[in-house]
N, C-alpha and C. Protein backbone atom coordinates (compact mmCIF):
# COMPACT_ATOMS: atom_id res chain seq x y z
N UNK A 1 -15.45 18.30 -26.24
CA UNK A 1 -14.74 18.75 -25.05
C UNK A 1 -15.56 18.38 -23.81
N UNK A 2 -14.97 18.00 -22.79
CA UNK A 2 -16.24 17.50 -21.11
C UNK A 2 -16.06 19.04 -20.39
N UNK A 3 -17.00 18.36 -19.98
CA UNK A 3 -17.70 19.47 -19.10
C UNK A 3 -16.46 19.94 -18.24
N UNK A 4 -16.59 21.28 -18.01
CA UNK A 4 -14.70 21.81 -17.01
C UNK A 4 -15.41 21.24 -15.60
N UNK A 5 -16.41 20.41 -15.42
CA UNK A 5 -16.39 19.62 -13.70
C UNK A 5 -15.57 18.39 -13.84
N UNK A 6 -15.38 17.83 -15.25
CA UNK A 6 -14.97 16.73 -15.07
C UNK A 6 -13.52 17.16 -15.26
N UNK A 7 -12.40 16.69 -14.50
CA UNK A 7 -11.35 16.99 -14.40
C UNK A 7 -10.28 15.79 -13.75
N UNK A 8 -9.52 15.18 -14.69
CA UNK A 8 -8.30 14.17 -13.74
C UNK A 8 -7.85 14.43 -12.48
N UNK A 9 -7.78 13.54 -11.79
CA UNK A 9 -6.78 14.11 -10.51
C UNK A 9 -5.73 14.30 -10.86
N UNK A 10 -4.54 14.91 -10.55
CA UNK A 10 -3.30 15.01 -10.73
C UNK A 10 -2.85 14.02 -9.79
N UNK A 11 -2.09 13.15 -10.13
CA UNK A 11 -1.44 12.41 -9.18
C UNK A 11 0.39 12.63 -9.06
N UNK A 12 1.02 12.92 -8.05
CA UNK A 12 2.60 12.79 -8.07
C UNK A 12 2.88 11.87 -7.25
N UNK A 13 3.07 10.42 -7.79
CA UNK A 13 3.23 9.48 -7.25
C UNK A 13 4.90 8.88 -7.27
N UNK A 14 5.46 9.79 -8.35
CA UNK A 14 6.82 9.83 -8.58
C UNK A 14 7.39 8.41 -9.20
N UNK A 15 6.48 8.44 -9.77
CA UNK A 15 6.99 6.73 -10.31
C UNK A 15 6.08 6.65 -11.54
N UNK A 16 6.20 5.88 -12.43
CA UNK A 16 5.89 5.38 -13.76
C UNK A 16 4.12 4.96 -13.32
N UNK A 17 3.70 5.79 -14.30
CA UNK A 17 2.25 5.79 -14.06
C UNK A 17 1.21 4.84 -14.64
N UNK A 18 0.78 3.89 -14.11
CA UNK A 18 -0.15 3.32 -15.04
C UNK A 18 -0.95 2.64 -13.95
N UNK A 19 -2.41 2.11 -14.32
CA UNK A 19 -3.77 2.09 -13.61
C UNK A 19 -3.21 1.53 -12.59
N UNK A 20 -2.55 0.48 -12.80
CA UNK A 20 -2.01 -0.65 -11.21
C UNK A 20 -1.44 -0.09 -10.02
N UNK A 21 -0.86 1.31 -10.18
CA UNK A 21 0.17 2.19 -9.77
C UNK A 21 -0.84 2.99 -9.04
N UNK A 22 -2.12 3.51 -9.72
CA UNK A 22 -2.51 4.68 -9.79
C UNK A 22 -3.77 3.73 -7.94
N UNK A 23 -4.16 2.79 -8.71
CA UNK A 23 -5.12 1.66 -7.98
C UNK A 23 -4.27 1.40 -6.76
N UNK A 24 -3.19 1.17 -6.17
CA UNK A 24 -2.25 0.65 -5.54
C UNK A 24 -2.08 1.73 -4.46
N UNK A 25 -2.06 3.18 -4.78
CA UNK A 25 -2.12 4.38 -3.60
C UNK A 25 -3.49 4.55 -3.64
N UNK A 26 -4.26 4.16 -4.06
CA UNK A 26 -5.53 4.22 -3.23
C UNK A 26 -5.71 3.28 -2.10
N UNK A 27 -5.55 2.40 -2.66
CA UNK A 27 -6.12 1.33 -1.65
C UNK A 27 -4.93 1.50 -0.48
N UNK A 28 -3.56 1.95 -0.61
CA UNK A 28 -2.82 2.53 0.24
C UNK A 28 -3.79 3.85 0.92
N UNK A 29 -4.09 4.59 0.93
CA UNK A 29 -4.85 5.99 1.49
C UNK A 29 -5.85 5.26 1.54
N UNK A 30 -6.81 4.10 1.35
CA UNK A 30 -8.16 3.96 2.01
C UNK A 30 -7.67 2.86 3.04
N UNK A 31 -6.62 2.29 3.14
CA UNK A 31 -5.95 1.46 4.61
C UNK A 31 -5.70 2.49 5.13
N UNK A 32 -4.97 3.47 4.97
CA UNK A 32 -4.52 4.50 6.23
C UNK A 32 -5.75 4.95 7.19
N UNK A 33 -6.42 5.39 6.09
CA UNK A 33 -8.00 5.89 6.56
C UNK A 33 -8.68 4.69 7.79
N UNK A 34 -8.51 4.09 7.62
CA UNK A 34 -9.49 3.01 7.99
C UNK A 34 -8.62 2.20 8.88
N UNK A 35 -7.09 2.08 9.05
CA UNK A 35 -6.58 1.36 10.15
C UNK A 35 -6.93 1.10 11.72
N UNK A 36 -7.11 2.36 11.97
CA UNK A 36 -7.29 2.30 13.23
C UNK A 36 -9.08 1.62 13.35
N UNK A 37 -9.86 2.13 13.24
CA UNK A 37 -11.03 1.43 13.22
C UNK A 37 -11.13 -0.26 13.19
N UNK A 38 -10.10 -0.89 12.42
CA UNK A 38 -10.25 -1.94 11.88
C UNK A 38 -9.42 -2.78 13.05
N UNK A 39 -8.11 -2.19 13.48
CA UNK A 39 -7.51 -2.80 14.91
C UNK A 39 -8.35 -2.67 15.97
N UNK A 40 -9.17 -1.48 16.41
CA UNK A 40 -10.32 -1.87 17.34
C UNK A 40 -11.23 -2.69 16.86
N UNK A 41 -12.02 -3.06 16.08
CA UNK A 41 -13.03 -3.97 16.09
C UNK A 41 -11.85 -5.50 15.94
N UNK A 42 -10.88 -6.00 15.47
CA UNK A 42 -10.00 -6.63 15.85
C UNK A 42 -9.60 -7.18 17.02
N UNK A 43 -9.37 -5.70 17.73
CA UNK A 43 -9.14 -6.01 19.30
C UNK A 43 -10.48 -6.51 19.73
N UNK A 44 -11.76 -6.14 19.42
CA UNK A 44 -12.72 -6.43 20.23
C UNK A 44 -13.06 -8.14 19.68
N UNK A 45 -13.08 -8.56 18.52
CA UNK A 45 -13.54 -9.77 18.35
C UNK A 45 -12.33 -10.80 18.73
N UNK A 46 -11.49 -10.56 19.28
CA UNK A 46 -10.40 -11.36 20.12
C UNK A 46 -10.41 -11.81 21.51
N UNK A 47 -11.15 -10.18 21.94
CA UNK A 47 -11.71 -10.11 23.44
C UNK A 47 -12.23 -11.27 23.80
N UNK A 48 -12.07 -12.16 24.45
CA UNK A 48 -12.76 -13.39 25.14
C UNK A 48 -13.49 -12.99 26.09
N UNK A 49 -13.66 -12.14 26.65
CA UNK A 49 -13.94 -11.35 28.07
C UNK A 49 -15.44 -10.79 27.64
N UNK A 50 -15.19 -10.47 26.56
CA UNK A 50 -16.69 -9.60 26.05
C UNK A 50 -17.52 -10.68 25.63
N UNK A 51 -18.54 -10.28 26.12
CA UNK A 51 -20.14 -10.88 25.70
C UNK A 51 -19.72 -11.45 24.02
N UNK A 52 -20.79 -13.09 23.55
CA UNK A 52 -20.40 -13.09 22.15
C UNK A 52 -21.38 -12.33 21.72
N UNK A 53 -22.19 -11.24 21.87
CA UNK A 53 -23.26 -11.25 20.62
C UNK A 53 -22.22 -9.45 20.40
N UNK A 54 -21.38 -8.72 21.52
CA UNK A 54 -20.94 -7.72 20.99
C UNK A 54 -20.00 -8.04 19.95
N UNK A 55 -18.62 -9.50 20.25
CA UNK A 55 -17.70 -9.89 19.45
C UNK A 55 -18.74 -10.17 18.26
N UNK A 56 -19.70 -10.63 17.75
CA UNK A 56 -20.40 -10.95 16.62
C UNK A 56 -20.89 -9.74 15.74
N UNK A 57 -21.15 -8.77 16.53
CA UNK A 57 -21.30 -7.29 16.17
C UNK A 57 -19.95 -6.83 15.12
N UNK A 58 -19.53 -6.73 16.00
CA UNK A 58 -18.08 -6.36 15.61
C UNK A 58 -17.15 -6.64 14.43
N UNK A 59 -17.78 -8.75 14.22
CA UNK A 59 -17.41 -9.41 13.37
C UNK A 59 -18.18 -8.96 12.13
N UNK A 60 -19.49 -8.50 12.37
CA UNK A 60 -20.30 -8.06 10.94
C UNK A 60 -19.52 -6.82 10.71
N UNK A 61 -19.50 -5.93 11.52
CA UNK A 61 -18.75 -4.38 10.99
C UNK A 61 -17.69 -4.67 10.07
N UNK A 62 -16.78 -5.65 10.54
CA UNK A 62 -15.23 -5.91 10.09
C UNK A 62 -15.81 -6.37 8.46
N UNK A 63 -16.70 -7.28 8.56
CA UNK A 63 -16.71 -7.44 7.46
C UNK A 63 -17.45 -6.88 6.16
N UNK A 64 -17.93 -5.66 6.29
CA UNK A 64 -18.66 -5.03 6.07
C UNK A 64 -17.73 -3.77 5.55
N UNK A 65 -16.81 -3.63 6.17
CA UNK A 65 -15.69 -2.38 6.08
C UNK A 65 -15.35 -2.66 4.15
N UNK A 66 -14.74 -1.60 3.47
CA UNK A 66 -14.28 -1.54 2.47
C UNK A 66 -13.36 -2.26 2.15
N UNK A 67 -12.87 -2.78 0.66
CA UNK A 67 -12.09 -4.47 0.45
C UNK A 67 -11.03 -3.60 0.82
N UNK A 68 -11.10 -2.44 0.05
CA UNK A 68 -9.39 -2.02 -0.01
C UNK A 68 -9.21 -1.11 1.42
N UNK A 69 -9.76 -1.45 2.28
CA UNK A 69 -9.25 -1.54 3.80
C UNK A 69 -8.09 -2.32 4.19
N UNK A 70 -8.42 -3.39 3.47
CA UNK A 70 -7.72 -4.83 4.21
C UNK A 70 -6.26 -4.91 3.89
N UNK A 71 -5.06 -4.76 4.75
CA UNK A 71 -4.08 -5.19 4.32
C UNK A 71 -3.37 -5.98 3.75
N UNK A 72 -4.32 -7.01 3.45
CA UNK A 72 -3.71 -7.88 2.11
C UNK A 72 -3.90 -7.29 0.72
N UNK A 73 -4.67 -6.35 0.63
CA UNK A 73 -4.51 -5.72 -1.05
C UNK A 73 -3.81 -4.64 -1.19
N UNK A 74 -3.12 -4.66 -0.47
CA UNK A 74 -1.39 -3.13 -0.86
C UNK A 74 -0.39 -4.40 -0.75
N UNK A 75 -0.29 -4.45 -2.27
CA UNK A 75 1.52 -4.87 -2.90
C UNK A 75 2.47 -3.70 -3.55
N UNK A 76 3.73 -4.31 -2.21
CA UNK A 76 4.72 -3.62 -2.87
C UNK A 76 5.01 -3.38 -4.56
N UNK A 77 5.20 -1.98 -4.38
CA UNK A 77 5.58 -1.88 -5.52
C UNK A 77 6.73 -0.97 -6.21
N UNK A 78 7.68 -1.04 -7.17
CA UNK A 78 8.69 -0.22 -7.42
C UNK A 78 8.05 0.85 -7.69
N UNK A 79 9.26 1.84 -6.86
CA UNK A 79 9.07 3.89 -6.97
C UNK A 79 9.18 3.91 -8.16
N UNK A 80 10.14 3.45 -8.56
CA UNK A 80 10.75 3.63 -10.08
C UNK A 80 9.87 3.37 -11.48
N UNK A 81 9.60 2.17 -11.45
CA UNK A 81 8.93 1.35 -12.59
C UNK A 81 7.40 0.85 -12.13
N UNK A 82 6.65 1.14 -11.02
CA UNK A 82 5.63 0.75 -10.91
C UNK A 82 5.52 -1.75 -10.91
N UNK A 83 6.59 -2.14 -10.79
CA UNK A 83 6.36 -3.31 -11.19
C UNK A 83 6.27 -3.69 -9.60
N UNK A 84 5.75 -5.06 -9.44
CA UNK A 84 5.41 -5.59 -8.65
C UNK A 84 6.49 -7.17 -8.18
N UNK A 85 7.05 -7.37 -8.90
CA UNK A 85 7.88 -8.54 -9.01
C UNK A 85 9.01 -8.50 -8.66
N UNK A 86 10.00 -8.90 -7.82
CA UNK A 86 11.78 -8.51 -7.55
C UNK A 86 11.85 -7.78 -6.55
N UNK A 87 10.40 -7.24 -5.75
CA UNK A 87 11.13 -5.85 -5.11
C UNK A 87 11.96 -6.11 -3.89
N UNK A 88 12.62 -5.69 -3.91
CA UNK A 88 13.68 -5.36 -2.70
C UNK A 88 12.80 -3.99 -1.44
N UNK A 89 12.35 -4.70 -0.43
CA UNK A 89 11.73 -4.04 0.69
C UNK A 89 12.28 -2.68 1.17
N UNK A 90 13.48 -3.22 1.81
CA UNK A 90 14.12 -1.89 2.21
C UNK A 90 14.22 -0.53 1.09
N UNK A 91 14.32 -0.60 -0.20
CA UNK A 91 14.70 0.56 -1.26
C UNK A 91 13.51 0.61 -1.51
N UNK A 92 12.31 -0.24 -1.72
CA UNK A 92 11.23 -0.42 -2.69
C UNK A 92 11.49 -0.32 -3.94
N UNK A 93 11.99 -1.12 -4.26
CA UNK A 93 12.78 -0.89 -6.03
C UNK A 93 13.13 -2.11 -6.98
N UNK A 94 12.60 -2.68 -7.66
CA UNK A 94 13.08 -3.49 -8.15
C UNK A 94 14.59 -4.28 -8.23
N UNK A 95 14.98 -4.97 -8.52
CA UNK A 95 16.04 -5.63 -8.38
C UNK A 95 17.12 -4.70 -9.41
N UNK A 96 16.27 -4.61 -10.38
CA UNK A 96 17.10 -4.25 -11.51
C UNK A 96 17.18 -2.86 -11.10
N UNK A 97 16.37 -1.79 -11.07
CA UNK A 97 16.66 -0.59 -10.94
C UNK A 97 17.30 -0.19 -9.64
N UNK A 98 17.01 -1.18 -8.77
CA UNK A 98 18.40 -0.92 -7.33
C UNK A 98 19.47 -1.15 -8.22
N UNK A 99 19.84 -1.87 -8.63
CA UNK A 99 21.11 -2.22 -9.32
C UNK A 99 21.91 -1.02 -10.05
N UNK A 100 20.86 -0.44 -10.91
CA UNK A 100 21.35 0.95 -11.94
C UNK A 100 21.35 1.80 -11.07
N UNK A 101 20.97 1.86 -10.22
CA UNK A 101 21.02 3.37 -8.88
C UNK A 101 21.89 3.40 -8.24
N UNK A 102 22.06 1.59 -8.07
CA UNK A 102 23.54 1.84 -6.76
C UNK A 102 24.37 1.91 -7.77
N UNK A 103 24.49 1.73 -9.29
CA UNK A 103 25.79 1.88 -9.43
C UNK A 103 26.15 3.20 -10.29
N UNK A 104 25.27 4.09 -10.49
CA UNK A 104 25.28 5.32 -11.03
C UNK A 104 25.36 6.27 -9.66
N UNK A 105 25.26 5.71 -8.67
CA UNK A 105 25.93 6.29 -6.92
C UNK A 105 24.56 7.15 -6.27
N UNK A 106 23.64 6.82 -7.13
CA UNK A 106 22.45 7.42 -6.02
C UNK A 106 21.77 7.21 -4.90
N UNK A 107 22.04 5.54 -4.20
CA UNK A 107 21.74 5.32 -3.46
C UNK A 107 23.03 5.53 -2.27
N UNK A 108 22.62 6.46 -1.44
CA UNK A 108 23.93 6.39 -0.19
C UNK A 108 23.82 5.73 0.60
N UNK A 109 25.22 5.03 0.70
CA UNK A 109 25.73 4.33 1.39
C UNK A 109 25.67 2.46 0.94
N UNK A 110 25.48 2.66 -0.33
CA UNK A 110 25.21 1.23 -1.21
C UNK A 110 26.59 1.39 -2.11
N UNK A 111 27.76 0.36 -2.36
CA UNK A 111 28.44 -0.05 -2.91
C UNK A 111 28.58 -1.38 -3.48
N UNK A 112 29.08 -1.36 -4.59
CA UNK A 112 29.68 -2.44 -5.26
C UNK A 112 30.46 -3.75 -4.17
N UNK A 113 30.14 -4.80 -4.09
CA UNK A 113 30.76 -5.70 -2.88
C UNK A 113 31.72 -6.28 -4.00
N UNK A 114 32.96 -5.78 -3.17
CA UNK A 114 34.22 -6.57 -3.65
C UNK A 114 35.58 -7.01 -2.46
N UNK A 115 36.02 -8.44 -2.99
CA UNK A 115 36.42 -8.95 -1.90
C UNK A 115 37.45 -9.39 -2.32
């Protein structure tokens, strides 16, 4: 049995759970954390106006910041199924499971197109 300190997080992520899923709202909550910081030193190494050795400063911080800061490592991913492939932006949902939702009527204001 482990020690009662060691304990899972509970996660309600509302979607099909597995490491990619679990990895994927982190690095979501360590961008949130860290956005704003990362658009100011941004703004500052753009600054033409500022001295280069502060823009060079700035440039080490940036890069120095945590990977899963960076907005290129949060991929969409389905609520539903956790997959990464097909998704449809607006629902966040796979192709396929938008499909079974709009037509079991859970998505409002999504219908069948017939002409």
């Amino acid at each position: 049995m482990p020690p009662p300190s060691f304990r899972p997080k509970k996660l309600d992520l509302g979607c099909f759970i597995n490491i990619r899923t679990i990895r994927d709202n982190a690095k979501r909550l360590v961008y949130e954390k860290y956005e704003a910081e990362r658009q100011a030193l941004r703004y500052i190494i753009r600054n033409t106006t500022l001295p280069p050795r502060t823009r060079a400063e700035a440039q080490l911080q940036l890069t120095q910041m945590p990977v899963y800061s960076r907005p290129t490592q949060i991929r969409n991913r389905c609520i539903l199924g956790g997959k990464s492939r097909a998704i449809l932006s607006d629902f966040r949902m796979t192709r396929f499971n938008f499909r079974m939702q709009a037509l079991a009527g859970n998505l409002p204001g999504v219908k069948k197109a017939s002409w």
